[in-house]
Protein backbone atom coordinates (compact mmCIF):
# COMPACT_ATOMS: atom_id res chain seq x y z
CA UNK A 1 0.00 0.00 0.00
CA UNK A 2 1.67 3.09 -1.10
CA UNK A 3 1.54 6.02 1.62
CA UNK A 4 -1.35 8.88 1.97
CA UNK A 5 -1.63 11.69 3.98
CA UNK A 6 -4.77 12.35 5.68
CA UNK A 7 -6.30 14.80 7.83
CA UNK A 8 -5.24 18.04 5.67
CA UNK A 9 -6.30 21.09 5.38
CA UNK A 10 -9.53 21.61 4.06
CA UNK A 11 -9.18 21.31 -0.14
CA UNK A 12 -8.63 24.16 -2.47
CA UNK A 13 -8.00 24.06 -6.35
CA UNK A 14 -5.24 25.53 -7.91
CA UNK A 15 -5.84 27.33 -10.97
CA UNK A 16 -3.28 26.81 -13.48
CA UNK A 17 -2.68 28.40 -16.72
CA UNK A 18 -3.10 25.35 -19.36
CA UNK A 19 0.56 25.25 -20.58
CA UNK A 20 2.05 22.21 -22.57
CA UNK A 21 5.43 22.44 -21.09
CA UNK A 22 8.12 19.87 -21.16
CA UNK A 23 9.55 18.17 -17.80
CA UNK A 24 12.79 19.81 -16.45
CA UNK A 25 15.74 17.59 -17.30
CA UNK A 26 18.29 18.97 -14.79
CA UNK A 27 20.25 16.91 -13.02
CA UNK A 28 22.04 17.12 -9.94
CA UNK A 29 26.28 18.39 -10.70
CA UNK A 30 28.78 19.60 -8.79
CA UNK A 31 28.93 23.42 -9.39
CA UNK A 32 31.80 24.92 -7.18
CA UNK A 33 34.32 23.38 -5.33
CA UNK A 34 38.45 24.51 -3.34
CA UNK A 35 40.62 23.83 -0.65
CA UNK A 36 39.85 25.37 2.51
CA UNK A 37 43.03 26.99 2.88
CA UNK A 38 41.30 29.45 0.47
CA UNK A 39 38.96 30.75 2.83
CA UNK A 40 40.19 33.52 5.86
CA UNK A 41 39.79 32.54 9.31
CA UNK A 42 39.82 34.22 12.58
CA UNK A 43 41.37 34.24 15.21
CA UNK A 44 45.07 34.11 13.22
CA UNK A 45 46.46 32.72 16.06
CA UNK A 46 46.60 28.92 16.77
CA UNK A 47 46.28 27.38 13.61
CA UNK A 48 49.00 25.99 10.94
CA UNK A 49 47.89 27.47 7.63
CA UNK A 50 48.99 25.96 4.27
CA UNK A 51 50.07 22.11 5.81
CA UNK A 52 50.85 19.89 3.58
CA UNK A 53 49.15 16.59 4.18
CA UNK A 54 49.07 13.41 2.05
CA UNK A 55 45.29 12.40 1.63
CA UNK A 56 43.97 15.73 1.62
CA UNK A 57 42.36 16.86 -1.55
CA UNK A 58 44.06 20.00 -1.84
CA UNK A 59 47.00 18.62 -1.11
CA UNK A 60 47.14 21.02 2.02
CA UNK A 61 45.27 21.35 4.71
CA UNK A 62 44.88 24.26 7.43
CA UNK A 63 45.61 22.63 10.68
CA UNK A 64 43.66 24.09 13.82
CA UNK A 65 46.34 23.60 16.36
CA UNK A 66 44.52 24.74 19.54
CA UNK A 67 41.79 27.75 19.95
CA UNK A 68 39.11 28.70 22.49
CA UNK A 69 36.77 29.69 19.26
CA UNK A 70 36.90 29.57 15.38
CA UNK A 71 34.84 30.89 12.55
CA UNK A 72 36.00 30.87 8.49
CA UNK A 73 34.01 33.01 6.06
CA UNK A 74 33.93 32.96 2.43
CA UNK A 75 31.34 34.77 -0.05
CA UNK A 76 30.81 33.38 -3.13
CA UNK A 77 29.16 35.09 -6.40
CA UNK A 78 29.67 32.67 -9.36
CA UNK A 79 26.49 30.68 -8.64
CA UNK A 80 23.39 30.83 -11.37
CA UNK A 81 19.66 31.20 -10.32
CA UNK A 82 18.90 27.89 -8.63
CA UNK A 83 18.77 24.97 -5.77
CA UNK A 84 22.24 24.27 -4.31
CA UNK A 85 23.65 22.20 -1.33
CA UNK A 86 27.04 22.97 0.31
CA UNK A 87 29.33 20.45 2.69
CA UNK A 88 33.25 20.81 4.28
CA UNK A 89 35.25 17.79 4.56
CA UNK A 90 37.45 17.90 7.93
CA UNK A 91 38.87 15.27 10.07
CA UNK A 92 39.61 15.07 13.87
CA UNK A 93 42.73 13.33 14.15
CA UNK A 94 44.92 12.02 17.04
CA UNK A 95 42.44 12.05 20.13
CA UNK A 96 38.92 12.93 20.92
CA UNK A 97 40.34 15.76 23.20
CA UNK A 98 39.02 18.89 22.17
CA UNK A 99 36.70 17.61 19.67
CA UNK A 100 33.65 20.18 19.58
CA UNK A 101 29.86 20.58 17.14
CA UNK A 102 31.29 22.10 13.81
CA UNK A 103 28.49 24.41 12.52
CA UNK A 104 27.83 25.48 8.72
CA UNK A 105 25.62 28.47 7.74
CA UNK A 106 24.82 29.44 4.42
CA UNK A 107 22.99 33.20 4.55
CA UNK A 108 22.02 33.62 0.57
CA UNK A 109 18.59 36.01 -0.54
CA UNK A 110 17.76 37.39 2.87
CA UNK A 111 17.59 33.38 4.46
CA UNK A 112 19.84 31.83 7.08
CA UNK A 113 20.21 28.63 7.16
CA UNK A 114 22.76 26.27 9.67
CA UNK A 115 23.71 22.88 10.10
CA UNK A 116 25.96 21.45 13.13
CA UNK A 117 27.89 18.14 12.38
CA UNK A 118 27.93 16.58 15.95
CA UNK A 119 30.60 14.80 17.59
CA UNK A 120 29.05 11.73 17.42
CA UNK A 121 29.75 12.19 13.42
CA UNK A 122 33.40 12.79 13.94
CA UNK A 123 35.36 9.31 14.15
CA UNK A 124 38.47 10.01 15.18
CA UNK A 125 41.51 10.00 12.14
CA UNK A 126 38.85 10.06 9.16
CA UNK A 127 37.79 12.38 6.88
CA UNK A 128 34.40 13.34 6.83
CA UNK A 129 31.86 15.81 4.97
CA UNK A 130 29.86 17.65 7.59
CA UNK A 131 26.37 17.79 7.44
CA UNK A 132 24.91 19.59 4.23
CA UNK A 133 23.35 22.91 4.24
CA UNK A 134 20.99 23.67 1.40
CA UNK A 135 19.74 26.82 -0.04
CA UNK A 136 18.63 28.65 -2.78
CA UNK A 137 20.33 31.72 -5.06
CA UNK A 138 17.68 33.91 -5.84
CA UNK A 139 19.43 35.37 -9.24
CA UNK A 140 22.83 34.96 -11.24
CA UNK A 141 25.56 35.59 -9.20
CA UNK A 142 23.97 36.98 -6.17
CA UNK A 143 26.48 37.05 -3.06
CA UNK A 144 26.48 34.10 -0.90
CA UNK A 145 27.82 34.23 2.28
CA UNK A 146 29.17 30.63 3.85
CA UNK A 147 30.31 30.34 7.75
CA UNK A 148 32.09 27.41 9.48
CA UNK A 149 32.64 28.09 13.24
CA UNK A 150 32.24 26.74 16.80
CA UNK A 151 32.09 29.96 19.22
CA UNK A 152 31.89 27.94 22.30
CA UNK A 153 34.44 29.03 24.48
CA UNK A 154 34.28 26.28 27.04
CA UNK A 155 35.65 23.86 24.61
CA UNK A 156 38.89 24.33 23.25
CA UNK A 157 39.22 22.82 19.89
CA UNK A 158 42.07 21.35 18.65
CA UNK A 159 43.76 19.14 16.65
CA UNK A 160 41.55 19.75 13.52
CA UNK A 161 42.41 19.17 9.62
CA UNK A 162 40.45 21.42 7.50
CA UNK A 163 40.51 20.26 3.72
CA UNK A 164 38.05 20.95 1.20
CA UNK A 165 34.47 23.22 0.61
CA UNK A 166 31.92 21.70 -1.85
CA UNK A 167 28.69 23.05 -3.61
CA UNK A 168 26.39 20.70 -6.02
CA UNK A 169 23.24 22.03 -7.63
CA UNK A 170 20.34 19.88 -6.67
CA UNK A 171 17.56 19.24 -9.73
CA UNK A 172 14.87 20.96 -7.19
CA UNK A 173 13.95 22.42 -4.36
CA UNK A 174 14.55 20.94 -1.04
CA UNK A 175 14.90 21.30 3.34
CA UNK A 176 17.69 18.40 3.25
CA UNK A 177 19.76 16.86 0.94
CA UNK A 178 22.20 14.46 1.78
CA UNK A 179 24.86 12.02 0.51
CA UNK A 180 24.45 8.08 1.00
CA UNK A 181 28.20 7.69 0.22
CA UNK A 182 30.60 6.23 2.83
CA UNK A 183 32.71 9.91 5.15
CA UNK A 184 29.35 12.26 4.55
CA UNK A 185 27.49 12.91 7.62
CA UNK A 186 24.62 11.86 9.17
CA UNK A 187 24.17 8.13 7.52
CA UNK A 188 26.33 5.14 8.58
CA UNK A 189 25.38 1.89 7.74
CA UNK A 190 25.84 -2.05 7.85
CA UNK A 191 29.53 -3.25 6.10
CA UNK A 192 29.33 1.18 4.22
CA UNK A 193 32.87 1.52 5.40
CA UNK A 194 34.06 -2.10 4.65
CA UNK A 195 36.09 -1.71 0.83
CA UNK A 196 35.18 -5.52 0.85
CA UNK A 197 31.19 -4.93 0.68
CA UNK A 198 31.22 -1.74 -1.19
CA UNK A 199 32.88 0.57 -3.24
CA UNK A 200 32.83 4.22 -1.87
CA UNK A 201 33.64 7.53 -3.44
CA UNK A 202 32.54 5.88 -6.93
CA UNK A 203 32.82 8.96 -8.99
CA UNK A 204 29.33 10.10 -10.30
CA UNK A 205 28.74 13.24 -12.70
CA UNK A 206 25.33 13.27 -12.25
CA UNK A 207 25.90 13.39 -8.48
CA UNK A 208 25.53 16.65 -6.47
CA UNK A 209 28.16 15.81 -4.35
CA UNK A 210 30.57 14.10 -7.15
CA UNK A 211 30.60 10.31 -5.79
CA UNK A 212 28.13 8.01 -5.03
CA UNK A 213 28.26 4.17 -3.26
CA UNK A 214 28.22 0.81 -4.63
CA UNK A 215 27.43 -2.49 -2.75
CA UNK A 216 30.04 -5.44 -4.34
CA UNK A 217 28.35 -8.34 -2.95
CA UNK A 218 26.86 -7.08 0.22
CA UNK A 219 24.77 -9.15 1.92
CA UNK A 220 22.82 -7.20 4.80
CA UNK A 221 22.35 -3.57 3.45
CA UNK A 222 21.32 -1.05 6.25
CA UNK A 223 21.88 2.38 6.05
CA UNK A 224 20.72 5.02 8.81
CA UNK A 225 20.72 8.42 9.50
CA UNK A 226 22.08 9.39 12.03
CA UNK A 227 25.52 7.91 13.77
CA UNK A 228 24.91 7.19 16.93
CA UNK A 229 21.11 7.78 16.90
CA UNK A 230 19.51 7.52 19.99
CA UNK A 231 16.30 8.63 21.54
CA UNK A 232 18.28 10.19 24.32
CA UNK A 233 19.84 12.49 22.60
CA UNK A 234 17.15 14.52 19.86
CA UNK A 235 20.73 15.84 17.88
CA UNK A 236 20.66 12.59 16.43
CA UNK A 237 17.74 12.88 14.95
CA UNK A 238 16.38 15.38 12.11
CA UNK A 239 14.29 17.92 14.19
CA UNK A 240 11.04 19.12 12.11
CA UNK A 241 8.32 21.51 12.81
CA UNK A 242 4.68 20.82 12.08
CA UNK A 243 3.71 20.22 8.50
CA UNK A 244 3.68 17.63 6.01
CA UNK A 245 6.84 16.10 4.53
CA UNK A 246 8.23 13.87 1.40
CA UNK A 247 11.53 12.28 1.17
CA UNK A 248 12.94 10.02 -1.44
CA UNK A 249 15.97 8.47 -1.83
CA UNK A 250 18.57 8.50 -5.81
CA UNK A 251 19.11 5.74 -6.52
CA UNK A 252 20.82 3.87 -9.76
CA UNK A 253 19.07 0.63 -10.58
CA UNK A 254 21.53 -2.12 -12.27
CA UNK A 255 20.11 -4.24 -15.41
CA UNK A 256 19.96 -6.95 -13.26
CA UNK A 257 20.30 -8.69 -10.25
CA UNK A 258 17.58 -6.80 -8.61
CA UNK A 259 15.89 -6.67 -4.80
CA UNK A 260 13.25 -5.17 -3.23
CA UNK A 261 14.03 -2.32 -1.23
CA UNK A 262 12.85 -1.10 2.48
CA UNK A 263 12.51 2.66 3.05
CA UNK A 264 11.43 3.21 6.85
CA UNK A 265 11.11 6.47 9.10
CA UNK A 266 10.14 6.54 12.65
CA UNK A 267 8.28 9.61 13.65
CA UNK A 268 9.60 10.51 17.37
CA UNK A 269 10.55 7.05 18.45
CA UNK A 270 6.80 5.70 17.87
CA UNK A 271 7.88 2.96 15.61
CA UNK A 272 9.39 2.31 12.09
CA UNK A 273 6.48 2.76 9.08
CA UNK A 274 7.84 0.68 6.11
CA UNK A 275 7.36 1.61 2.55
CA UNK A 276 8.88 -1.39 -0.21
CA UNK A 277 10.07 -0.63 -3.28
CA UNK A 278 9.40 -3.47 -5.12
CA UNK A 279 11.31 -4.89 -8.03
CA UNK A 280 8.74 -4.20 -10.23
CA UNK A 281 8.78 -0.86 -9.34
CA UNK A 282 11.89 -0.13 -10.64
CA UNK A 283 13.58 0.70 -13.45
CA UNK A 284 16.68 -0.97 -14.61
CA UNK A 285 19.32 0.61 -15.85
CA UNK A 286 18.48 3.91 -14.79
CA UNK A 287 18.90 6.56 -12.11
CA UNK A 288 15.63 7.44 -10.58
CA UNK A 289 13.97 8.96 -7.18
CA UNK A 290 12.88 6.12 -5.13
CA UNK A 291 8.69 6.25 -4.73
CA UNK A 292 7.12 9.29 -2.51
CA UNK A 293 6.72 8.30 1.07
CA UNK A 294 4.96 11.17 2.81
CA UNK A 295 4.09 11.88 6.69
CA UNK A 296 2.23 14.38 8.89
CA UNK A 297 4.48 16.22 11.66
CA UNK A 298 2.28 17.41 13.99
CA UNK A 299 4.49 18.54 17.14
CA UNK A 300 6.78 21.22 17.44
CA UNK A 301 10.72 19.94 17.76
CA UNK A 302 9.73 15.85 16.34
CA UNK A 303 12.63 13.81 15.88
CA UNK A 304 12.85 11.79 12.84
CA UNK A 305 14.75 8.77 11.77
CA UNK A 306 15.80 6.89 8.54
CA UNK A 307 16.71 3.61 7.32
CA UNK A 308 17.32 2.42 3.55
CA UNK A 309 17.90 -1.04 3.02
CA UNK A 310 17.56 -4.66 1.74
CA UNK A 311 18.53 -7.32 4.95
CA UNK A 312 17.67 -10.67 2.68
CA UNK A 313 20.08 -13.51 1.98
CA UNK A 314 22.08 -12.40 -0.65
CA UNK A 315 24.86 -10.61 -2.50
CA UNK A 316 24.15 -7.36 -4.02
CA UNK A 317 26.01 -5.88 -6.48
CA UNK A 318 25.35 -2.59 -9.19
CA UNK A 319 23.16 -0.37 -7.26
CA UNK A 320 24.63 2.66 -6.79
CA UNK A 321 23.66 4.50 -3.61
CA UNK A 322 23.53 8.91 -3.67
CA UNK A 323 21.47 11.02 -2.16
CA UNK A 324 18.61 11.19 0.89
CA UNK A 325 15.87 14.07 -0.18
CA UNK A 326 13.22 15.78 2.02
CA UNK A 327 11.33 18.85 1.06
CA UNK A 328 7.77 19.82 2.35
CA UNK A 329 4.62 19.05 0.75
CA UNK A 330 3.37 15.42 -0.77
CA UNK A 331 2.40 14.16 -3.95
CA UNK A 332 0.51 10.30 -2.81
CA UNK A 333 -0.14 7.29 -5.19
CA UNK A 334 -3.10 5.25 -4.09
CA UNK A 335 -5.53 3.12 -5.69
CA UNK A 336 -4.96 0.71 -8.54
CA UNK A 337 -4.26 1.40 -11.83
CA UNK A 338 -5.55 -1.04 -14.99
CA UNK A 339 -3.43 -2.00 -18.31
CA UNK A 340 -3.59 -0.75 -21.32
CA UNK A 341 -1.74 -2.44 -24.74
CA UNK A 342 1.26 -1.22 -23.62
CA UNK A 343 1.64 -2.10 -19.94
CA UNK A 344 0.31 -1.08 -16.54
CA UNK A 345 -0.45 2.42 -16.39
CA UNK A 346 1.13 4.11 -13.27
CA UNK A 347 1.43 7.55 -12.28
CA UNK A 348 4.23 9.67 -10.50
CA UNK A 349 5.12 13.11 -9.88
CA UNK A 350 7.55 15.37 -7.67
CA UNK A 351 6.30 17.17 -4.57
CA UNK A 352 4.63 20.29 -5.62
CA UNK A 353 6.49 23.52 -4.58
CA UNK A 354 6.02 27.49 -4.68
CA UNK A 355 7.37 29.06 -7.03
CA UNK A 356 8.43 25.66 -8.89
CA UNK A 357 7.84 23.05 -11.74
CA UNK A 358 5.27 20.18 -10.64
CA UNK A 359 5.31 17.64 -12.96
CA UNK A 360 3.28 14.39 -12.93
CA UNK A 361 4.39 11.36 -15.55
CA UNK A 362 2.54 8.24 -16.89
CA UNK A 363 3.56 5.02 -17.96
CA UNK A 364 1.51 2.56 -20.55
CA UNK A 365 0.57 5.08 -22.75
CA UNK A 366 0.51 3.99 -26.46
CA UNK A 367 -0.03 7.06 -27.95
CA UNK A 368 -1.87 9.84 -26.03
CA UNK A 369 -3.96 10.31 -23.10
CA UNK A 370 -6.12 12.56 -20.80
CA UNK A 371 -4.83 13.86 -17.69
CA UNK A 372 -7.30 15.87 -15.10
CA UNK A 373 -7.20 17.52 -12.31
CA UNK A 374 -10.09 17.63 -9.35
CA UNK A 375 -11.11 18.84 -6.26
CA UNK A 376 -12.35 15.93 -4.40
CA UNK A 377 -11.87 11.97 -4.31
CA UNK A 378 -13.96 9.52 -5.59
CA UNK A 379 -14.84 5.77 -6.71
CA UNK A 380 -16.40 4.52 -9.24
CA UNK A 381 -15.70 1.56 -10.76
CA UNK A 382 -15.76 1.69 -14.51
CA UNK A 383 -16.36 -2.46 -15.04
CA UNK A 384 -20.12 -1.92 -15.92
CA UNK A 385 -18.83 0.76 -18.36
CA UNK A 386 -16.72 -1.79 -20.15
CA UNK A 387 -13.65 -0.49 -18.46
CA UNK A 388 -13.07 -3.58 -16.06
CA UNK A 389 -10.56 -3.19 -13.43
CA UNK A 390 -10.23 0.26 -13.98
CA UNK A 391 -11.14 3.22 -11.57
CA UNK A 392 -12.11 6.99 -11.80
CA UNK A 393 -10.86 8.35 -8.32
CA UNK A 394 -11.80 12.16 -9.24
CA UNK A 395 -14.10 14.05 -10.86
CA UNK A 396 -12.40 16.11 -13.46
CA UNK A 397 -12.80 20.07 -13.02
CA UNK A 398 -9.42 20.71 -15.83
CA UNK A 399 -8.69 18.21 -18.39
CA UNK A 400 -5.00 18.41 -20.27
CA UNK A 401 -3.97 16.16 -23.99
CA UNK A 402 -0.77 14.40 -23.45
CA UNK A 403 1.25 12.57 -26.17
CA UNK A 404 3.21 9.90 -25.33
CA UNK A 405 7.02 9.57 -26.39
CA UNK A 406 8.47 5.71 -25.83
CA UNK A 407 5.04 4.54 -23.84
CA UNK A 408 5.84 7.57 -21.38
CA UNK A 409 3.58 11.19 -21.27
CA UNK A 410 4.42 14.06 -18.94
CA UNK A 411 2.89 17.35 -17.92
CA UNK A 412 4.69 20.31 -16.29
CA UNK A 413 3.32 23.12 -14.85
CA UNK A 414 4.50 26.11 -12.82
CA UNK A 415 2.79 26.31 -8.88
CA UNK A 416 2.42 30.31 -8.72
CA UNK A 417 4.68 31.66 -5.87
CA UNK A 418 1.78 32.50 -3.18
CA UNK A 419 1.88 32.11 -0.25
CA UNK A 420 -2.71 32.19 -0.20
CA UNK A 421 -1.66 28.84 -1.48
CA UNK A 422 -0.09 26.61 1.28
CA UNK A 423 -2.15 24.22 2.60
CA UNK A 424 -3.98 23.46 -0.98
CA UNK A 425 -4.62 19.91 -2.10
CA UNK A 426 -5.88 18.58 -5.34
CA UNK A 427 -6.15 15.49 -7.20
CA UNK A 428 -4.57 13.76 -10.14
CA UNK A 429 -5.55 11.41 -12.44
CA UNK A 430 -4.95 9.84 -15.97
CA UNK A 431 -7.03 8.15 -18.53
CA UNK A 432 -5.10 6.39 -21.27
CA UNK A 433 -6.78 6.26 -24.56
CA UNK A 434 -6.38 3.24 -26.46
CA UNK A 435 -9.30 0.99 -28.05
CA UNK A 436 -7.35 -2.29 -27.63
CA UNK A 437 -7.22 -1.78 -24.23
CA UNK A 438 -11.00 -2.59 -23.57
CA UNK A 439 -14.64 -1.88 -24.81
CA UNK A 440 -14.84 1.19 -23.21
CA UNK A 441 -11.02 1.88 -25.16
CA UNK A 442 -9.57 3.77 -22.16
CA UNK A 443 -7.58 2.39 -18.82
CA UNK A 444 -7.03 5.11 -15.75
CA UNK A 445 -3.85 5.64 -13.23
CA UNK A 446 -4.05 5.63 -9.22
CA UNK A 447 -4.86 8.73 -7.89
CA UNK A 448 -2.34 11.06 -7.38
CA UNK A 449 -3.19 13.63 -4.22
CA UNK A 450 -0.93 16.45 -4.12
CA UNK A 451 -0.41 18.79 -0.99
CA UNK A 452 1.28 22.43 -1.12
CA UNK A 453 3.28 22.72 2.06
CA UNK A 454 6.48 24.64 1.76
């Protein structure tokens, strides 16, 4: 059963212009990367600037020797219009004395946002990425101002490598972005770290952080976010506020050789909700966004957790493991769908967003269909019609033509940036034309319920 919000806010209907635009194909890329020694720091005193250090990407490193506080700065202005995320790779070496939270804050178009990398996420003598920030650059080459620091003064930090800054542009909008691969903070996971089970740092163009994960031969697969997670301690966990949420993992599916896979979240320690992505699902040979699994937040400060993974008997080998997404909002599957001559017809779609590109796609389409938007759910079962099997889930209010290229039809259209908007929720549904598919010649999608919630 795939996942469905419920309880929303009471329904509205967007009004959209009728525009046959094509889906966005950007992917994610690295867009701006350099050693840390770039970047000024203050104080001046206590650190080693320019040390050369085997294993660092920049081939030197600045070394924090011993200070009571720290805080680098760098602004950037070579960044286009668009979605980015932005990480630091470090490493605590000799001890855990004087190991400290390392903080990132990216301030870009009037929004701050920060990120702390815990200690729990700093093994001692390994590099890591600390946790991502992500934000957005309003316009071309509008100044973006990054931060690392820890102004605590009742630690005194030392013994710190600091190596390299990276920025990736993300396809779309989202709260958190993060990378599945082995040194990024928050995930760990079962045999991640083993070079025997899996190949890390695999590069990746299409990547937003440059490298991705492979299991080779695996047999348990388990990641989590966070290290260390505990129920004791909430920084473990992804804090959220109230609202309704989406998260999806990228994933790149091998030709063959394939296994279900197990995406869970626990909602403030009440117990893991499992969502499998079924072979069937999935296409081979491909990278792709994992299925929609959406939830309701409904107290302030509510931990989340996350697990990916497949824990049957068995070696897995040619997935390729990148990213963990969550942005606000939902876009459900429910229902069934019926065939048409070309296959089961199955709907997707991103999570609607102000100010963005929602985009729903359909599968089984020989050569063009209907899709339609309404404001309220429905059954009726179209059997009696000479439709059998198939469903109409909503009653159409705006109809759009869609032709299909390679059995696939898509429709994009722009959510208006208004913020009269949030809390709207409207339905989605395709018919498939196509006279060999029954008497009644059409076969309908699930029913696709989007939220607005960002």
């Amino acid at each position: 059963m795939r996942s469905n919000v419920r309880t929303m806010k009471p329904t509205l209907l967007i009004t959209v212009p009728v525009l046959a635009l094509l889906a966005g194909s950007a992917t994610a890329q690295i867009a701006f990367e350099e050693s840390m020694t770039n970047w000024p720091h203050s104080p001046v005193a206590g650190w080693t600037d320019d040390f050369t250090l085997a294993g660092s990407k920049g081939g030197k490193v600045d070394r924090l020797d011993s200070t009571a506080t720290f805080t680098y700065t760098r602004t950037l202005n070579a960044l286009k219009k668009g979605h980015y995320v932005a990480t630091v790779r470090f490493m605590k070496f000799t001890d855990n004395v004087g190991v400290a939270p390392i903080s990132l804050e990216v301030f870009s178009g009037g929004v701050r946002k920060t990120a702390e990398t815990i200690t729990h996420s700093q093994a001692i003598d390994r590099w890591i990425y600390g946790q991502t920030v992500t934000f957005t650059v309003p316009s071309d080459n509008a100044p973006v101002l990054f931060r690392l620091f820890n102004l605590d003064t009742t630690i005194t930090k030392q013994n710190y490598y600091f190596d390299w800054f990276k920025v990736g542009q993300l396809p779309e909008k989202a709260i958190e972005y993060q990378s599945l691969d082995y040194d990024y903070a928050p995930w760990s996971g079962a045999w991640l770290g083993n070079a025997t089970w899996f190949k890390n740092h695999v590069a990746e163009a299409t990547s937003a952080f440059g490298e991705v994960a492979e299991p080779a031969g695996v047999n348990w697969m388990e990641h989590k976010s966070f290290y260390g997670w505990s129920a004791s301690d909430p920084k473990h966990d992804l804090v959220l506020q109230p609202g309704v949420y989406t998260f999806n993992y990228r994933i790149f599916v091998p030709a063959s050789g394939l296994w279900d896979l197990d995406l869970l979240h626990n909602i403030n320690a009440a117990g893991f909700n499992t969502r499998t992505w079924t072979t069937a699902e999935q296409k081979t040979g491909a990278w792709q966004l994992s299925p929609n699994v959406s939830f309701k937040v409904t107290q302030a400060n509510t931990g989340l957790r996350f697990i990916f993974r497949n824990i049957q008997t068995g070696s897995k080998f040619g997935y390729q493991l990148d990213s963990f997404m969550l942005r606000r909002g939902a876009f459900d599957v429910s229902g069934t769908s019926c065939k048409s001559s070309a296959g089961d017809v199955h709907l997707s779609g991103n999570v609607p967003q102000l100010g963005e590109n929602f985009t729903i796609e359909v599968t089984g389409v020989p050569s063009v269909c209907v899709s339609f938007i309404g404001a309220q759910s429905v059954s009726i079962d179209l059997t009696n019609a000479g439709a059998g099997g198939c469903t109409l889930y909503t009653l159409p209010l705006t109809t759009f033509g869609l032709a299909a290229t390679g059995g696939v039809a898509t429709r994009t259209f722009p959510v208006p940036n208004s913020t009269s908007l949030l809390g709207a929720q409207w339905y989605e549904q395709v018919a498939v034309l196509d006279a060999s598919a029954n008497a009644l010649g059409i076969a309908t999608s699930e029913l696709g319920t989007a939220i607005l919630d960002n």
